[in-house]
Protein backbone atom coordinates (compact mmCIF):
# COMPACT_ATOMS: atom_id res chain seq x y z
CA UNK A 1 28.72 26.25 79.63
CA UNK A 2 30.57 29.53 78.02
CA UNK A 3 28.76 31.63 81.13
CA UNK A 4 30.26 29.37 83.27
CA UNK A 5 33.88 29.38 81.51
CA UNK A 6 33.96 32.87 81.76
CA UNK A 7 32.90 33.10 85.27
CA UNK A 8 35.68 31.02 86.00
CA UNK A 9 38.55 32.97 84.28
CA UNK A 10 37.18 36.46 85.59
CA UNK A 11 37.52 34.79 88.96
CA UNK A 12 41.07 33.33 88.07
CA UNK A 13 42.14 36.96 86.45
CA UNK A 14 41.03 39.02 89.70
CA UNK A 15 43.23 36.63 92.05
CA UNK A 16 45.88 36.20 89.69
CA UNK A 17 45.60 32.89 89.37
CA UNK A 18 47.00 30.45 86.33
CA UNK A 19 44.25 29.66 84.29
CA UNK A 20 45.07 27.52 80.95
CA UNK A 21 42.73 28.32 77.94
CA UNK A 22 41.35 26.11 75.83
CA UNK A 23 42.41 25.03 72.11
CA UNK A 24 41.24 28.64 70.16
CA UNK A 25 39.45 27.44 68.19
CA UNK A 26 36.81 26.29 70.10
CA UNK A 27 36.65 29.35 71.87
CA UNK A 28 35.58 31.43 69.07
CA UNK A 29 38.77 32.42 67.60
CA UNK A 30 39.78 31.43 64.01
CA UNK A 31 43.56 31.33 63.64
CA UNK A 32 43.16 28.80 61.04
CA UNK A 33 41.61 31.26 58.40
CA UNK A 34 44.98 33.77 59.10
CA UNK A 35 46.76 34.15 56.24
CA UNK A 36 50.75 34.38 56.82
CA UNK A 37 54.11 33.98 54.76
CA UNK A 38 55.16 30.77 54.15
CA UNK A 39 57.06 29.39 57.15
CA UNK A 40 54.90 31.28 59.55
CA UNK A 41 52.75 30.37 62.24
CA UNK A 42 50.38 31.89 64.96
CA UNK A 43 49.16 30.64 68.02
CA UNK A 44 48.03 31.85 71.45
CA UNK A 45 49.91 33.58 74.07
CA UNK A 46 47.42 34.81 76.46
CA UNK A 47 43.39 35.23 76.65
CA UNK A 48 40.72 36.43 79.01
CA UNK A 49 41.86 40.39 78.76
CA UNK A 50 38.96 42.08 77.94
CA UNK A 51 40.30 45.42 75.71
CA UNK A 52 43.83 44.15 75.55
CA UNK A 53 45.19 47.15 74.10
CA UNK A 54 48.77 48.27 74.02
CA UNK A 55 51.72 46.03 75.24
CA UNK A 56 54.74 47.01 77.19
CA UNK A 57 57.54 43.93 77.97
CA UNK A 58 59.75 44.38 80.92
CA UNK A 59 63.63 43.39 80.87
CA UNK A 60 62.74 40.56 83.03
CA UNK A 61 59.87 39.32 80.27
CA UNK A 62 56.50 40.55 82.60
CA UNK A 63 54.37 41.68 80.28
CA UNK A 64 52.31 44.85 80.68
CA UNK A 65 48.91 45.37 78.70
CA UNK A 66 46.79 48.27 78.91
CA UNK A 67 42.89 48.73 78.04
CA UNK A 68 40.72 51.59 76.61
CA UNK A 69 37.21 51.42 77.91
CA UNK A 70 37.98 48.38 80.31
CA UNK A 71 39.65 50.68 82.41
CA UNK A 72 41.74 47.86 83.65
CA UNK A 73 45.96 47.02 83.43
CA UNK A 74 47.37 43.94 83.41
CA UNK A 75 50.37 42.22 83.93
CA UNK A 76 51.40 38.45 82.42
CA UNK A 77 54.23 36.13 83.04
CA UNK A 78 55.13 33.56 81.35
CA UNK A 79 57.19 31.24 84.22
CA UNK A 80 58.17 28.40 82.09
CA UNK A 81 58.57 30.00 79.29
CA UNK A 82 56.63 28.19 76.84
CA UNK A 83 55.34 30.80 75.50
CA UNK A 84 51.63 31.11 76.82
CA UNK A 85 51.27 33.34 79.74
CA UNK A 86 51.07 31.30 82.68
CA UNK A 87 49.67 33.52 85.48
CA UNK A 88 48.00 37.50 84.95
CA UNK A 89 47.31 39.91 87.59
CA UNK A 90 45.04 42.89 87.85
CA UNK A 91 47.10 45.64 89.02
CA UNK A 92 44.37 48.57 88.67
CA UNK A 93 40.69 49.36 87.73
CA UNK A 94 38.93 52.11 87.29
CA UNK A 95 41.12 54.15 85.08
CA UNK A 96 40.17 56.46 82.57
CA UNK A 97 41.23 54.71 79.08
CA UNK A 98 44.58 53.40 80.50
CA UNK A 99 45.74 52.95 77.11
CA UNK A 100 49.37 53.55 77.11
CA UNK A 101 51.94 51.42 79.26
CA UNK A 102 56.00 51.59 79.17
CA UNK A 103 58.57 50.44 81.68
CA UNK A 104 61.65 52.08 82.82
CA UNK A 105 63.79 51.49 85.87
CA UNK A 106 61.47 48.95 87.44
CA UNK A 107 58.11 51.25 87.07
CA UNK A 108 55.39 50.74 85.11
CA UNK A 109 54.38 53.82 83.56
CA UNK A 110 50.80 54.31 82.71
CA UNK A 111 49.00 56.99 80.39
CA UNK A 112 45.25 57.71 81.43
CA UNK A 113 43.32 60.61 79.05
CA UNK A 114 44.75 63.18 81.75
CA UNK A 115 47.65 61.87 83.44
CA UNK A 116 50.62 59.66 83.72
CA UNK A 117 51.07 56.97 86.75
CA UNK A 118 53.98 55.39 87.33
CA UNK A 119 53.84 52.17 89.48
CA UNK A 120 57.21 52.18 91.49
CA UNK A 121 59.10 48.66 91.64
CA UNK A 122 55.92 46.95 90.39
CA UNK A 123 57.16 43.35 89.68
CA UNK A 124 57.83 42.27 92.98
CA UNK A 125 54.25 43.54 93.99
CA UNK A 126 52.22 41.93 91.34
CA UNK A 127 50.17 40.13 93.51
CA UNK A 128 49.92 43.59 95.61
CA UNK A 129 50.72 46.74 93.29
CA UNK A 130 51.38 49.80 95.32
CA UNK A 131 49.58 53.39 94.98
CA UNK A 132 50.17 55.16 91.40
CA UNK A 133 52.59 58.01 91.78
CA UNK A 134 51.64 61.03 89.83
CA UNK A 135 54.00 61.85 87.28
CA UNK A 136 51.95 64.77 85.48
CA UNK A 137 48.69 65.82 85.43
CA UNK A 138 48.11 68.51 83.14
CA UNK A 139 47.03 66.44 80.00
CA UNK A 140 43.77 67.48 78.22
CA UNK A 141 40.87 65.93 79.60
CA UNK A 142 39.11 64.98 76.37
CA UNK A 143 37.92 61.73 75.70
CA UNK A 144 37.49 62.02 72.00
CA UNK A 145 41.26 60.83 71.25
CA UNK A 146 42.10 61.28 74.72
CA UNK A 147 43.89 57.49 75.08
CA UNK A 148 47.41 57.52 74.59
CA UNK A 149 50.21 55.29 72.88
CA UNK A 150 53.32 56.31 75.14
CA UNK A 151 57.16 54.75 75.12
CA UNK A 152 60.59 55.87 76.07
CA UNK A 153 62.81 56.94 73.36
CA UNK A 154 66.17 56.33 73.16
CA UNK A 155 66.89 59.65 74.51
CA UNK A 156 65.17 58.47 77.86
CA UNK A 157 62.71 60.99 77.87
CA UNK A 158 58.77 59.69 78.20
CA UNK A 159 57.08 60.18 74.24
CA UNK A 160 53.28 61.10 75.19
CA UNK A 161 50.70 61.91 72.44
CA UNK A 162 48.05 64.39 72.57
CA UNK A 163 44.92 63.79 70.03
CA UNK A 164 43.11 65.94 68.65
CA UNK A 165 39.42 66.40 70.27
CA UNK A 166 37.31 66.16 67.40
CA UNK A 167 37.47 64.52 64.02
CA UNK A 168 38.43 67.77 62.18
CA UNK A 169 39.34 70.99 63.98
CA UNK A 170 42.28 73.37 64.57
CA UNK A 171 43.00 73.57 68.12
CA UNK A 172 45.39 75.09 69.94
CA UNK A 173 47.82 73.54 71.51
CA UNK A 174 49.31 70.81 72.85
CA UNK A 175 46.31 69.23 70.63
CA UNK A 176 47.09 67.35 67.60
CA UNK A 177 50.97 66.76 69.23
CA UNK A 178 53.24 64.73 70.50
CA UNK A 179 55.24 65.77 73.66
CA UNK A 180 58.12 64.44 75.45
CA UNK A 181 58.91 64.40 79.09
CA UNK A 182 61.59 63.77 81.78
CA UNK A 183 60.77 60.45 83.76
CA UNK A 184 60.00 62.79 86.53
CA UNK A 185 57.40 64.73 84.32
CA UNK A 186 59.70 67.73 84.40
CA UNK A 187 60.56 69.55 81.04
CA UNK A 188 57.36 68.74 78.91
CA UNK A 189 58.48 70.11 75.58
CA UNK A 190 57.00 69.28 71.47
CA UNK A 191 58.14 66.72 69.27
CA UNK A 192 55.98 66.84 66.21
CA UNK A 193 52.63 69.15 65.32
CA UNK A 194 49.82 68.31 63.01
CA UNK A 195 49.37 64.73 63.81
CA UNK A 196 45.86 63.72 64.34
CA UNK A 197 45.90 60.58 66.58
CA UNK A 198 48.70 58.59 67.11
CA UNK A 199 48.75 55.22 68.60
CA UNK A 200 51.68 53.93 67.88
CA UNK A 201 55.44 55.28 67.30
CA UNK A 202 59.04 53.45 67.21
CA UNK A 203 62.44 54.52 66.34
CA UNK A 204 64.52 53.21 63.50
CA UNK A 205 67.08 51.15 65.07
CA UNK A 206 69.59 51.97 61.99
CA UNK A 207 69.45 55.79 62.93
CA UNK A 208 67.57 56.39 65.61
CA UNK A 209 64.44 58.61 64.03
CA UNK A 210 60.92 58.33 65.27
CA UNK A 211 58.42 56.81 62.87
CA UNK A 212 54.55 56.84 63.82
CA UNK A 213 50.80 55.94 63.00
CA UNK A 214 48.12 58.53 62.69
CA UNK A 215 44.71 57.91 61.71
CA UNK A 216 43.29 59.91 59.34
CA UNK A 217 39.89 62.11 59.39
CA UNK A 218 36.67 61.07 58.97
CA UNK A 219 34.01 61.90 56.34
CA UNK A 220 35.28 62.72 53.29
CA UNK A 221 34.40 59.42 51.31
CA UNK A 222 35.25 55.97 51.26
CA UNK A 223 38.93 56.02 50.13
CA UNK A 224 39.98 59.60 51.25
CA UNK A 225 41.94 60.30 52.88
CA UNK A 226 44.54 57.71 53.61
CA UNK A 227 45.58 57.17 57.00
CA UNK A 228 49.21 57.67 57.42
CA UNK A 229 53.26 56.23 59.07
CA UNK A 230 54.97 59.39 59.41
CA UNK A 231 58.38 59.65 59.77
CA UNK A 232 60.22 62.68 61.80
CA UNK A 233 64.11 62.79 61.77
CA UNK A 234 63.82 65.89 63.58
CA UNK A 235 61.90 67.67 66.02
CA UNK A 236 59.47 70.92 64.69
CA UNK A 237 57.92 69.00 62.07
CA UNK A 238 54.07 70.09 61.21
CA UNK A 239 52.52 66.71 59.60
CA UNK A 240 49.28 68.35 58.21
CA UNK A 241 46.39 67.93 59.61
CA UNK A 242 43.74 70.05 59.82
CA UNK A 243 44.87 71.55 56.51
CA UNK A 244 46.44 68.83 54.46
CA UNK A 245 45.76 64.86 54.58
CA UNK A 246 48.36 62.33 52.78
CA UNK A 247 50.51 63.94 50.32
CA UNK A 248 48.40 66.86 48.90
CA UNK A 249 44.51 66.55 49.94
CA UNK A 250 43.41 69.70 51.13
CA UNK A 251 41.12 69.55 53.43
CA UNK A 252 37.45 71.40 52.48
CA UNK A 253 37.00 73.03 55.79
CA UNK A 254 40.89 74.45 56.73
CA UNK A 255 42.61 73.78 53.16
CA UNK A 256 42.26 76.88 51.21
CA UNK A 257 45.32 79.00 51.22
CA UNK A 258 47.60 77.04 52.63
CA UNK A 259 51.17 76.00 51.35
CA UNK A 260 51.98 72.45 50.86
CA UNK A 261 55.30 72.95 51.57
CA UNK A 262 55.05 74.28 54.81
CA UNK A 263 54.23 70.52 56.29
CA UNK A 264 55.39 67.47 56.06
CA UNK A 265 54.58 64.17 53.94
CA UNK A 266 53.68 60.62 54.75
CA UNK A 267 56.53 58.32 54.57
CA UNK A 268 53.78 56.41 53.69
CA UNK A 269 50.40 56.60 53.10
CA UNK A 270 48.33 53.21 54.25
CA UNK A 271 44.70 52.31 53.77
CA UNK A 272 42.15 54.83 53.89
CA UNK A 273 40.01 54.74 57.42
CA UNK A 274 42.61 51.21 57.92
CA UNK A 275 42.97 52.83 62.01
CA UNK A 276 46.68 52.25 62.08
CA UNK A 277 47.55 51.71 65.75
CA UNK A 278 50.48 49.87 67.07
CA UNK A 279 53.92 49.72 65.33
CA UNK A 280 57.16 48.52 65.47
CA UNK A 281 60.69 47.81 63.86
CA UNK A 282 61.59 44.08 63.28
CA UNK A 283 64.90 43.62 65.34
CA UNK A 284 64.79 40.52 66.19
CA UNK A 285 66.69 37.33 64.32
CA UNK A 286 64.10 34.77 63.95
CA UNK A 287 62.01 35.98 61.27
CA UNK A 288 64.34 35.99 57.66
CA UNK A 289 66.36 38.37 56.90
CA UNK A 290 64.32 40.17 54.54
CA UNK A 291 62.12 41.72 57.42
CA UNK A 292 64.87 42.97 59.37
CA UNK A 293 64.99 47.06 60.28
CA UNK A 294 61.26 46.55 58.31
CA UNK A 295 57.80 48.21 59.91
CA UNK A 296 55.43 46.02 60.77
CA UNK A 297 52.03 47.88 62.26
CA UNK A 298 48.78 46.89 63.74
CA UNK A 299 44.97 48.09 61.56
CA UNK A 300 42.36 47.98 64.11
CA UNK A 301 40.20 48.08 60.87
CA UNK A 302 37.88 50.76 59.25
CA UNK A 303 34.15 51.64 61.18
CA UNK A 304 32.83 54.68 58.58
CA UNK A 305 33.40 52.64 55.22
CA UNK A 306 30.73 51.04 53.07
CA UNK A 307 33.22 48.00 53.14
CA UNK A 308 35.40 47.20 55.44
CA UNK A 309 39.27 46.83 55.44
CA UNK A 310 42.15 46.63 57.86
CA UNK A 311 41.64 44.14 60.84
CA UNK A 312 45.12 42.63 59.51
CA UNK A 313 49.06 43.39 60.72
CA UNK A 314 51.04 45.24 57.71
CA UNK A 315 54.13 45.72 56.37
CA UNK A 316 56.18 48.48 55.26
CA UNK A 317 59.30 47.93 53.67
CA UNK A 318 62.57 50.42 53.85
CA UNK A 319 65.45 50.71 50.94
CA UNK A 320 68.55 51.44 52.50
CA UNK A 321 67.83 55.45 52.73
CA UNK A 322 65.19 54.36 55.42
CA UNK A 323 62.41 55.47 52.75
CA UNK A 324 59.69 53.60 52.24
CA UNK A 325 59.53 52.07 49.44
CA UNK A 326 56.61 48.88 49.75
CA UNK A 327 53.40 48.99 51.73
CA UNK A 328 52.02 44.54 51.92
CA UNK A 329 49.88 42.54 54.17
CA UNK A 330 51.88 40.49 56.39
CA UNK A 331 49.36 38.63 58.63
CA UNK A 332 45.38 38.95 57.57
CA UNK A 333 42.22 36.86 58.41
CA UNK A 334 40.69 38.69 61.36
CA UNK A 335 38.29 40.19 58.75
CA UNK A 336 35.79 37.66 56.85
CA UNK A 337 33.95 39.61 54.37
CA UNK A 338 32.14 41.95 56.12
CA UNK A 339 32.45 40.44 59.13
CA UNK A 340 35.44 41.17 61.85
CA UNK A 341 36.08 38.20 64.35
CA UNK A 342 39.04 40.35 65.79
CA UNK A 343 40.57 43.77 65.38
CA UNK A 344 44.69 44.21 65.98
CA UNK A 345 45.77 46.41 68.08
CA UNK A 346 49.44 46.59 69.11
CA UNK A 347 52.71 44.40 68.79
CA UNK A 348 55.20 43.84 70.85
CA UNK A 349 58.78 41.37 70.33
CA UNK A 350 59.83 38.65 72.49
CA UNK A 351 63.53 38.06 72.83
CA UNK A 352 63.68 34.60 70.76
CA UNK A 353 62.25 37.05 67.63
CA UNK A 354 58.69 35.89 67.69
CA UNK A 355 55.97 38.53 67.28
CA UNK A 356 52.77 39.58 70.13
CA UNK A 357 49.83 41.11 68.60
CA UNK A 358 46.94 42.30 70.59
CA UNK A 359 43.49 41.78 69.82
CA UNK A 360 41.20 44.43 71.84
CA UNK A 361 37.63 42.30 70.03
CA UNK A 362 38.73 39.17 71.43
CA UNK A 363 41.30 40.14 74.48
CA UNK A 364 43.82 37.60 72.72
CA UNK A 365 47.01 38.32 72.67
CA UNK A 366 48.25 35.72 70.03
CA UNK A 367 52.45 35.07 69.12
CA UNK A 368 53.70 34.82 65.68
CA UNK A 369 56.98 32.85 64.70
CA UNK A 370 58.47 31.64 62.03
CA UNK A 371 58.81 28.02 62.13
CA UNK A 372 60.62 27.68 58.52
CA UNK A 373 58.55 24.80 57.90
């Protein structure tokens, strides 16, 4: 009977058809052993997206999700809005890692491991996307960190990452970077050095900084080093890596010798191996007040630990300096003992306040609200 279910809503995805899902639970998901703050609740907002990765919402509410290894982007609207996506369409397939997806002017803007497409007045062709326009094409072509987070800033300039293509190294650049770029892909300049692999960055709506994710290196132990949220009020900044992880861990291989001064320190340092990907500031009005101009980020969850953590959506509280001052779980359960059943990805705010988290393990894409009850 599952075989057949899925059949069905493959079929329904690649004509863009509605397709209603089933209560989760008896699909395999397990919302009831999520652990949230009292008054909150989660449900479903979309299924059947194999990879759903990172999330992009237009001004008219489509909403945009890219994949990794799928290859795949997808677009979901919500008609009635109830709050469950009532019809998705395949707009492309066949992409390398189309990770990253933002929307500006009417385009959909799409990040593959070597170049960005932009999808020119894509949501009155849906049902019929057009031909990607090149943007730029000179990214690295490394798949080891080659998928990319990317968003517009509030300077209106394109924010593109570029990971590093190993798990420790010191390569030239733009490796280990993050760039920004006209719309047009003209004037490709550096925001921030030393960062390992981003995916996932915001700006402080209370003064307008960029704040990001990176993941930390592999291989030196269980619980070292941590992975990181970074905060740059300023372009220039060098945030470490290969020589310096977290606050003051040197790294064995490209360490020695080096000042800790010269680089920048986490605003925060998070779990060690935790994979922090998506992030974002709470600006909405529907959660309390107390999570307001707060970070709230996505752990995909550790793979090289001899026990697991992560697979959860975190907090990170701010004082009024914008420092960081609390680091909490804020939504946890997708991780039962050693076993995952799901693995957060990215969020993503709907107007009314409510919260979309992507699950890549179980392409869900579930909504969080707070129901004060």
């Amino acid at each position: 009977m599952r075989r057949v279910l899925l059949l069905l809503v493959t079929l329904a995805l690649a004509v863009g058809c509605n397709y209603s899902w089933p209560d989760s639970d008896a699909d395999g998901l397990q919302l009831d052993r999520i652990e949230l703050p009292d008054g909150f609740a989660i449900d479903v907002y979309a299924r059947g997206l194999p990879e759903a990765r990172s999330l992009a919402r237009s001004p008219n509410g489509t909403l945009f999700v890219g994949t990794r290894q799928e290859g795949s982007v997808y677009a979901l609207v919500d008609a009635d809005g109830d709050h469950r996506a009532d019809t998705t369409y395949t707009l492309a397939t066949g992409l390398r890692m189309p990770n990253g997806v933002a929307v500006r002017d009417g385009s959909l803007y799409v990040a593959t491991v070597s170049q960005i497409l932009r999808y020119d007045d894509i949501e009155q062709r849906l049902d019929d996307p057009p031909e990607p326009v090149v943007v730029y094409n000179q990214l690295p072509t490394d798949g080891h960190h080659g998928w990319k987070y990317i968003a517009f800033g509030p300077d209106g300039k394109l924010y593109v990452p570029v990971g590093a293509p190993c798990n420790i190294c010191d390569p030239e650049p733009p490796y280990a970077s993050i760039l920004r770029m006209n719309p047009d892909g003209s004037g490709v300049e550096p925001v921030a050095r030393g960062v390992r692999n981003t995916v996932g960055f915001d700006w402080d709506p209370v003064t307008g900084d960029l704040w990001f994710t990176d993941n930390g290196r592999d291989m030196m132990g269980d619980d070292r080093p941590p992975c990181e949220l970074n905060h740059a009020p300023r372009t220039g900044l060098h945030f470490g890596y290969p020589y310096v992880h977290g606050d003051s861990i040197r790294d064995p291989k490209f360490g020695d010798g080096v000042t800790l001064a010269d680089f920048t320190p986490p605003a925060q340092n998070l779990g060690p191996h935790v994979a922090p990907l998506g992030m974002t500031f709470y600006t909405g009005t529907q959660f309390p007040e107390a999570y307001r101009n707060h970070v709230f980020i996505a752990e995909h969850g550790s793979w090289n630990r001899s026990e697991k953590i992560g697979y959860r959506v975190t907090l990170v509280r701010l004082n009024a300096n914008r420092e960081a001052v609390r680091y909490e779980p804020f939504a946890a359960g997708w991780l039962q003992g050693e076993r995952n059943w799901g693995r957060p990805v990215d969020l993503e705010l709907l107007p009314d306040g409510s919260m979309l988290v992507a699950d890549d393990q179980t392409g869900t894409i579930y909504r969080i609200a707070y129901t004060g009850t």
